[in-house]
PDB file of N, CA and C in Angstrom:
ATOM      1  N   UNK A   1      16.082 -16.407  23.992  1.00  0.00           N
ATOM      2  CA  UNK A   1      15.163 -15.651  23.167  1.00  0.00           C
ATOM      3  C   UNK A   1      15.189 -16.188  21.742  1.00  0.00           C
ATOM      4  N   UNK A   2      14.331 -16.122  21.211  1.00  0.00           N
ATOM      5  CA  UNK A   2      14.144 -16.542  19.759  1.00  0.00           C
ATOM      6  C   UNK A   2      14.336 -15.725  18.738  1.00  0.00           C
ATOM      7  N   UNK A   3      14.774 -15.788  17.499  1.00  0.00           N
ATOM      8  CA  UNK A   3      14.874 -14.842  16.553  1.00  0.00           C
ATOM      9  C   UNK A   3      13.517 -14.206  16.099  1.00  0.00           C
ATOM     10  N   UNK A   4      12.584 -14.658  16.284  1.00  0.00           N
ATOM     11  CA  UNK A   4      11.533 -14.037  15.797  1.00  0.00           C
ATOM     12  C   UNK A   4      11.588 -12.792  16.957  1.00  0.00           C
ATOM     13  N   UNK A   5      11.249 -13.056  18.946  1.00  0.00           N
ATOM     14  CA  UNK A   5      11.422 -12.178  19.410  1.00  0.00           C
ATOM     15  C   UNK A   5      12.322 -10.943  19.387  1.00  0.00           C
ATOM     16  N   UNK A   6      13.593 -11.470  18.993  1.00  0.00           N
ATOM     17  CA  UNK A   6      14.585 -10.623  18.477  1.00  0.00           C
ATOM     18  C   UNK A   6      14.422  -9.355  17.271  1.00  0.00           C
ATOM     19  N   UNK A   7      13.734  -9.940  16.525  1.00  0.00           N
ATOM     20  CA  UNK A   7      13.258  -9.358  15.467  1.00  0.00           C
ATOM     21  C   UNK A   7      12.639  -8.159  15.627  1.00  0.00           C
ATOM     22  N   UNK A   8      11.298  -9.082  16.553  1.00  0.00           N
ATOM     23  CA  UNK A   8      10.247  -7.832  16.769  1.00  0.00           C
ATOM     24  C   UNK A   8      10.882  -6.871  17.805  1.00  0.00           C
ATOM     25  N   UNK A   9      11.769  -7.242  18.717  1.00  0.00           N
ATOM     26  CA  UNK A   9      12.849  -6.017  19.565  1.00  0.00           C
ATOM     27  C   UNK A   9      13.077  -4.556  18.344  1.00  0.00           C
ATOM     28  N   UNK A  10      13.951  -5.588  17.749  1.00  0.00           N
ATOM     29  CA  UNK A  10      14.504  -4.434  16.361  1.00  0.00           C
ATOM     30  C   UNK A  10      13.678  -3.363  15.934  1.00  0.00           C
ATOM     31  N   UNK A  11      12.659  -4.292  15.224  1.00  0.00           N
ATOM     32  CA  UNK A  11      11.220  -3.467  14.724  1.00  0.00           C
ATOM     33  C   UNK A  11      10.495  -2.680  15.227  1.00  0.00           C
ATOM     34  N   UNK A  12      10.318  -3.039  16.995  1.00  0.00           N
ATOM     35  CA  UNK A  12       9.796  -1.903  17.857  1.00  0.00           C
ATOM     36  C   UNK A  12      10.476  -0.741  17.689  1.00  0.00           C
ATOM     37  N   UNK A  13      11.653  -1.044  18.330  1.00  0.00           N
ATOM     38  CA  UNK A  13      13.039  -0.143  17.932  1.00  0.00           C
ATOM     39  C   UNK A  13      12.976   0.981  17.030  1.00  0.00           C
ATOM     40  N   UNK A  14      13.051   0.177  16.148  1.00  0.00           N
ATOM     41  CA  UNK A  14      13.015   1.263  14.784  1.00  0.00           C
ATOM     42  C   UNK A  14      12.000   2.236  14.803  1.00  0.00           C
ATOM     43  N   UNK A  15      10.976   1.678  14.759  1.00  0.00           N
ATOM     44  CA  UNK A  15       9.511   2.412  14.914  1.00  0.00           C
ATOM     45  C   UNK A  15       9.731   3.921  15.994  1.00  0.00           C
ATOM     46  N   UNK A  16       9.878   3.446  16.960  1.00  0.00           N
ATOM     47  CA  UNK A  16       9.772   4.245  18.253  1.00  0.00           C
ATOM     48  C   UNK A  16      10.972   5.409  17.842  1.00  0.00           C
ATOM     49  N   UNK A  17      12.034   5.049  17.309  1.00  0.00           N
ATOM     50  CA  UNK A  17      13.001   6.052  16.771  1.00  0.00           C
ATOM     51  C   UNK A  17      11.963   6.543  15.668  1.00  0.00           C
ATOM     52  N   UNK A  18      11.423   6.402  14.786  1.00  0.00           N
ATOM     53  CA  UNK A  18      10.820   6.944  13.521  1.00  0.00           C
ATOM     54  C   UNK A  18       9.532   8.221  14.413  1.00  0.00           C
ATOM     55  N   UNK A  19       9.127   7.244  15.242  1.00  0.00           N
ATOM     56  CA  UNK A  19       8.039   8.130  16.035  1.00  0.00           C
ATOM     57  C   UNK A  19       8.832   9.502  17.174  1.00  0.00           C
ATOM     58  N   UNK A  20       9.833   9.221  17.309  1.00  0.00           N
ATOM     59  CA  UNK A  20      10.451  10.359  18.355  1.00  0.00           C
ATOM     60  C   UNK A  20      11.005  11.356  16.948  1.00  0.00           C
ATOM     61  N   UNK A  21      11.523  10.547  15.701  1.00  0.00           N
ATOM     62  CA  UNK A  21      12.227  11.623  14.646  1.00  0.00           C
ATOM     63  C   UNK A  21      11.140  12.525  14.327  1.00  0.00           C
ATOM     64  N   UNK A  22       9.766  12.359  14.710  1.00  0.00           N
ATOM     65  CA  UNK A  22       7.940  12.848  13.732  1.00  0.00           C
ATOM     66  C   UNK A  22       8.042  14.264  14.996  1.00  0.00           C
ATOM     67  N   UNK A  23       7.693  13.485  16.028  1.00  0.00           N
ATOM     68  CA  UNK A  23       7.921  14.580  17.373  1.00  0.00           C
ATOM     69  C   UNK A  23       8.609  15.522  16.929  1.00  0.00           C
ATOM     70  N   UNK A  24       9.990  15.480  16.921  1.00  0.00           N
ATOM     71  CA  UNK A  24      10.808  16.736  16.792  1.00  0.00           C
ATOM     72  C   UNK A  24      10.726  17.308  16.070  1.00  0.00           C
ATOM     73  N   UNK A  25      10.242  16.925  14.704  1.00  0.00           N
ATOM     74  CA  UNK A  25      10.268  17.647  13.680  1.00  0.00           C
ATOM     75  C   UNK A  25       9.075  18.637  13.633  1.00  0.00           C
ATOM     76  N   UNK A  26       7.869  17.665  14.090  1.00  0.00           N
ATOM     77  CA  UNK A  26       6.904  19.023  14.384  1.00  0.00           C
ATOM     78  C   UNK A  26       7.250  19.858  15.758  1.00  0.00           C
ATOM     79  N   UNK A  27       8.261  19.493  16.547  1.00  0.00           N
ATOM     80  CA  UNK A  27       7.892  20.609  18.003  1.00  0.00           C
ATOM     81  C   UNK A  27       9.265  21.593  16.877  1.00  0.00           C
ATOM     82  N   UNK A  28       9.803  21.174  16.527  1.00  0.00           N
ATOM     83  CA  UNK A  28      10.846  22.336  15.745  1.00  0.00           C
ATOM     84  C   UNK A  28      10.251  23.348  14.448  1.00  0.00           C
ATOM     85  N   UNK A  29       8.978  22.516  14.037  1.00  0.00           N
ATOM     86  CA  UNK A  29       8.468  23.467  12.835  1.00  0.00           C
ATOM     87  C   UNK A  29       7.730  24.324  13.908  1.00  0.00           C
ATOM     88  N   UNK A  30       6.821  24.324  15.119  1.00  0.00           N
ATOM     89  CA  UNK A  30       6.168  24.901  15.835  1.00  0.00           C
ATOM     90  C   UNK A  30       6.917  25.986  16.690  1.00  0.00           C
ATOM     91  N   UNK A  31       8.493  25.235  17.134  1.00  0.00           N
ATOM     92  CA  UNK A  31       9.340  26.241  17.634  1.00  0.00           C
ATOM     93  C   UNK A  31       9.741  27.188  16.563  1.00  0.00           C
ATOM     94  N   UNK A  32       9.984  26.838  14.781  1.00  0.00           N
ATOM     95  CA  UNK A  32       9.955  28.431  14.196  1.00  0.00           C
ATOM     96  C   UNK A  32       9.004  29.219  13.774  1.00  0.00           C
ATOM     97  N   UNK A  33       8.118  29.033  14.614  1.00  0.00           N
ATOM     98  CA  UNK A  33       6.726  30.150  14.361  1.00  0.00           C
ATOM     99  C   UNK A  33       5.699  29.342  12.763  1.00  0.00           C
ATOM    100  N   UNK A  34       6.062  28.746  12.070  1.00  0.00           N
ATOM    101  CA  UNK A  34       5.492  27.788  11.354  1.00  0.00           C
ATOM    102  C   UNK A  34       3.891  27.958  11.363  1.00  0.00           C
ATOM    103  N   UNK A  35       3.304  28.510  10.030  1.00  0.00           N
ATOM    104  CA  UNK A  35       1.833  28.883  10.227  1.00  0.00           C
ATOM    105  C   UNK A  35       1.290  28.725   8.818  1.00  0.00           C
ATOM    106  N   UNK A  36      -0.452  28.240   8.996  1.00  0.00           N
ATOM    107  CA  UNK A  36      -0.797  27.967   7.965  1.00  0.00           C
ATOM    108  C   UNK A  36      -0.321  27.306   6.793  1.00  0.00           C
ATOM    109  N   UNK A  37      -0.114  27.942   5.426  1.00  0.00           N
ATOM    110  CA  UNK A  37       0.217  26.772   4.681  1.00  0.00           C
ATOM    111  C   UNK A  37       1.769  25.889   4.787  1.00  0.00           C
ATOM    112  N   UNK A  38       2.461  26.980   4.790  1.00  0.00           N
ATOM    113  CA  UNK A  38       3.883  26.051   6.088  1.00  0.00           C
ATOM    114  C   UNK A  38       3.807  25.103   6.615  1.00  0.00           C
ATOM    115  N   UNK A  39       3.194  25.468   7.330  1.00  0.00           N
ATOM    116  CA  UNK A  39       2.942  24.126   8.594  1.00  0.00           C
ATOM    117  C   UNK A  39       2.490  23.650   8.129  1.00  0.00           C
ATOM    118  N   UNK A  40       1.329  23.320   7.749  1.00  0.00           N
ATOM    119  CA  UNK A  40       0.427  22.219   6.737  1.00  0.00           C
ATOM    120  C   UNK A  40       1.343  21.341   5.660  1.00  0.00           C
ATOM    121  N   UNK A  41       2.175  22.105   4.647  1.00  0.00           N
ATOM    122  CA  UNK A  41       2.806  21.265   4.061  1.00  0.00           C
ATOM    123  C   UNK A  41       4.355  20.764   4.735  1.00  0.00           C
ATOM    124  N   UNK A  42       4.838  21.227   5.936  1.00  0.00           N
ATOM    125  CA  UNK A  42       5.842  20.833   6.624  1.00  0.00           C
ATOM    126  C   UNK A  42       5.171  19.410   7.349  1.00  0.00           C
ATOM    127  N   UNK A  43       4.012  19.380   7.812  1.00  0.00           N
ATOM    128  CA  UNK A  43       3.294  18.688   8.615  1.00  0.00           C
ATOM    129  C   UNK A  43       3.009  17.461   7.522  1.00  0.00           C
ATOM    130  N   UNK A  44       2.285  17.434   6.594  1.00  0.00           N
ATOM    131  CA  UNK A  44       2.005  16.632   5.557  1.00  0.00           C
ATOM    132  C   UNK A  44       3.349  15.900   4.942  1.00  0.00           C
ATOM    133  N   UNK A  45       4.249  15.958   5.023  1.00  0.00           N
ATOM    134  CA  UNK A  45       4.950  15.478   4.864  1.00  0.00           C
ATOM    135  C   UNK A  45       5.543  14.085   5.699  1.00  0.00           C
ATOM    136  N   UNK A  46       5.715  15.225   6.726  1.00  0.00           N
ATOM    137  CA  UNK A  46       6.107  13.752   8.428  1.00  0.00           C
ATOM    138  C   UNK A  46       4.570  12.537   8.120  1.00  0.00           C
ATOM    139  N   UNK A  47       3.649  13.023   7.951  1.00  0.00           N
ATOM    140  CA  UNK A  47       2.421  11.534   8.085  1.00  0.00           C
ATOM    141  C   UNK A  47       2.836  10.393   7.807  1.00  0.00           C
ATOM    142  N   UNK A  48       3.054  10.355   6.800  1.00  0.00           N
ATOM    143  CA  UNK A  48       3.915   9.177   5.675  1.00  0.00           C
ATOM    144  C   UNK A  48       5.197   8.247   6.612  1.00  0.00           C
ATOM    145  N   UNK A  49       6.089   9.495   6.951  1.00  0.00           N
ATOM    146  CA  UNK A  49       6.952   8.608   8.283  1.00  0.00           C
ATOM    147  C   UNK A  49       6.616   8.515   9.304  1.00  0.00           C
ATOM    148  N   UNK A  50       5.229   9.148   9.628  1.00  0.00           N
ATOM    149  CA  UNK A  50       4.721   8.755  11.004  1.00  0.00           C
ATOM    150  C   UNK A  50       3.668   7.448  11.329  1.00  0.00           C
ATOM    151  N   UNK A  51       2.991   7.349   9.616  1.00  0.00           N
ATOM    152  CA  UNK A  51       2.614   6.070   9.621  1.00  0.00           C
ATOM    153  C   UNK A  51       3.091   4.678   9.145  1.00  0.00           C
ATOM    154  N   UNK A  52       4.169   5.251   8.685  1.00  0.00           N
ATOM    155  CA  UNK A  52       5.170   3.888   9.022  1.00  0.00           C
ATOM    156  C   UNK A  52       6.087   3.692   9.939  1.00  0.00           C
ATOM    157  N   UNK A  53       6.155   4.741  10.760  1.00  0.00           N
ATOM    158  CA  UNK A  53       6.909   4.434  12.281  1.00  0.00           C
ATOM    159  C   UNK A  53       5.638   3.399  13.091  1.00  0.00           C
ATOM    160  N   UNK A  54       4.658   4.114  12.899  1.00  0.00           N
ATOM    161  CA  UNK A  54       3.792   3.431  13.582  1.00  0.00           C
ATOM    162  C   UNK A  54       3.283   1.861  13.057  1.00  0.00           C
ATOM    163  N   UNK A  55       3.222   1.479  11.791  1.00  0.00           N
ATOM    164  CA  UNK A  55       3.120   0.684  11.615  1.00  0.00           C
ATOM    165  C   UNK A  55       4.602  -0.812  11.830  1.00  0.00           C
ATOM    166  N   UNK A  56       5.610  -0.300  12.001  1.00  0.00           N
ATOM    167  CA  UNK A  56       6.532  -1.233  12.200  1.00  0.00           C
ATOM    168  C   UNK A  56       6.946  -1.011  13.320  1.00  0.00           C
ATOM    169  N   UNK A  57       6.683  -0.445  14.618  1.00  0.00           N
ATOM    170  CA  UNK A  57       6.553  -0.824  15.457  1.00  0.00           C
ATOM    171  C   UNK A  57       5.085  -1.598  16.095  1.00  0.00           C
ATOM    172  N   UNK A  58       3.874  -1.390  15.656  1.00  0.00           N
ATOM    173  CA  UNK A  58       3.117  -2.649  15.346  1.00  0.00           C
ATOM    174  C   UNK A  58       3.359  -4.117  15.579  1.00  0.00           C
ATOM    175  N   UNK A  59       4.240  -3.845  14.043  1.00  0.00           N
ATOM    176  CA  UNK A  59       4.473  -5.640  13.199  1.00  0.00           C
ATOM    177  C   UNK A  59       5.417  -5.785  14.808  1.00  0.00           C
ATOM    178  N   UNK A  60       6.124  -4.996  14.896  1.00  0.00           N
ATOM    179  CA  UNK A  60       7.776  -5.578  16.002  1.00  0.00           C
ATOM    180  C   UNK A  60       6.608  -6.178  17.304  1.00  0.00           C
ATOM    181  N   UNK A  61       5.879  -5.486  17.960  1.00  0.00           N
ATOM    182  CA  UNK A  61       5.276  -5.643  18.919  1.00  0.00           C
ATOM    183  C   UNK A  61       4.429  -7.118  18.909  1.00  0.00           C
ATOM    184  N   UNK A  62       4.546  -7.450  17.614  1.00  0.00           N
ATOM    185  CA  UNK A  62       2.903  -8.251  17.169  1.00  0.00           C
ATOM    186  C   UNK A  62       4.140  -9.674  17.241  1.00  0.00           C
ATOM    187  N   UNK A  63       5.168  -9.315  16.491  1.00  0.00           N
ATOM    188  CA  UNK A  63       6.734 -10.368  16.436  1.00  0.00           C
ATOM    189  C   UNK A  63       6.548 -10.931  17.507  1.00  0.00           C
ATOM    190  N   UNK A  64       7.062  -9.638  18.797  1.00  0.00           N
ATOM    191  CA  UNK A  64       7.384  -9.770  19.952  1.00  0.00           C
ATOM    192  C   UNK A  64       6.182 -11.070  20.811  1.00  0.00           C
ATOM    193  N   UNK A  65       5.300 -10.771  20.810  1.00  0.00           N
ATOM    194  CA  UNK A  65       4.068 -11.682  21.329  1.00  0.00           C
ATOM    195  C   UNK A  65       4.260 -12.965  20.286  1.00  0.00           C
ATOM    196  N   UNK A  66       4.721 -13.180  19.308  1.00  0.00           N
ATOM    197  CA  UNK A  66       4.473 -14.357  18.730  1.00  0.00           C
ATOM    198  C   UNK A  66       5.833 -15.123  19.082  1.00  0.00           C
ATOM    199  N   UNK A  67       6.686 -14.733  19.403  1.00  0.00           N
ATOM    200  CA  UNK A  67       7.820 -15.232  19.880  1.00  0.00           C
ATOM    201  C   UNK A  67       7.638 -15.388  21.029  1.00  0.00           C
ATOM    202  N   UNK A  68       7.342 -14.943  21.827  1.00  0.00           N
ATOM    203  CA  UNK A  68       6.929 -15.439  22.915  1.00  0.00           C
ATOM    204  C   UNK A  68       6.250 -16.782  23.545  1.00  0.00           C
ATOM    205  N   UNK A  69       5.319 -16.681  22.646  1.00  0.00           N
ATOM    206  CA  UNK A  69       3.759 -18.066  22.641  1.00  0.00           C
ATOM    207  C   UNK A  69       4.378 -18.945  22.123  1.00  0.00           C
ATOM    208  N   UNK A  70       4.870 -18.946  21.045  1.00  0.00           N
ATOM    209  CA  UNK A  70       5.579 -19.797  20.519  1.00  0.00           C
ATOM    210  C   UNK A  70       6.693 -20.306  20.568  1.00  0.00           C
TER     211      UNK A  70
END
């Protein structure tokens, strides 16, 4: 395997942990009854780590295929 594939392993990695940490946090604001502006600003918060979970597992995935071809 190549370090680049390696890389993008990591990066998926990370991501997919960042995206399961977004999950829980909203099924736990929803499990304490969490309503209206609560939730909204409990919720608004996770986006930010949910779109950078999502975005670096992306790049890892995008790694992953270029290590590959290459």
């Amino acid at each position: 395997m190549s370090a680049l594939t390696i890389a993008g392993i990591a990066l998926t990695l990370i991501g997919i942990a960042g995206l399961t940490y977004c999950i829980v946090k909203a099924y736990q604001a929803k499990k304490l009854g969490l309503t209206g502006e609560e939730l909204t600003k409990h919720l608004q918060g996770l986006v930010a780590v949910n779109l950078g979970a999502f975005f670096l597992s992306a790049i890892g995935l995008a790694l992953v295929i270029f290590g590959i071809l290459f």
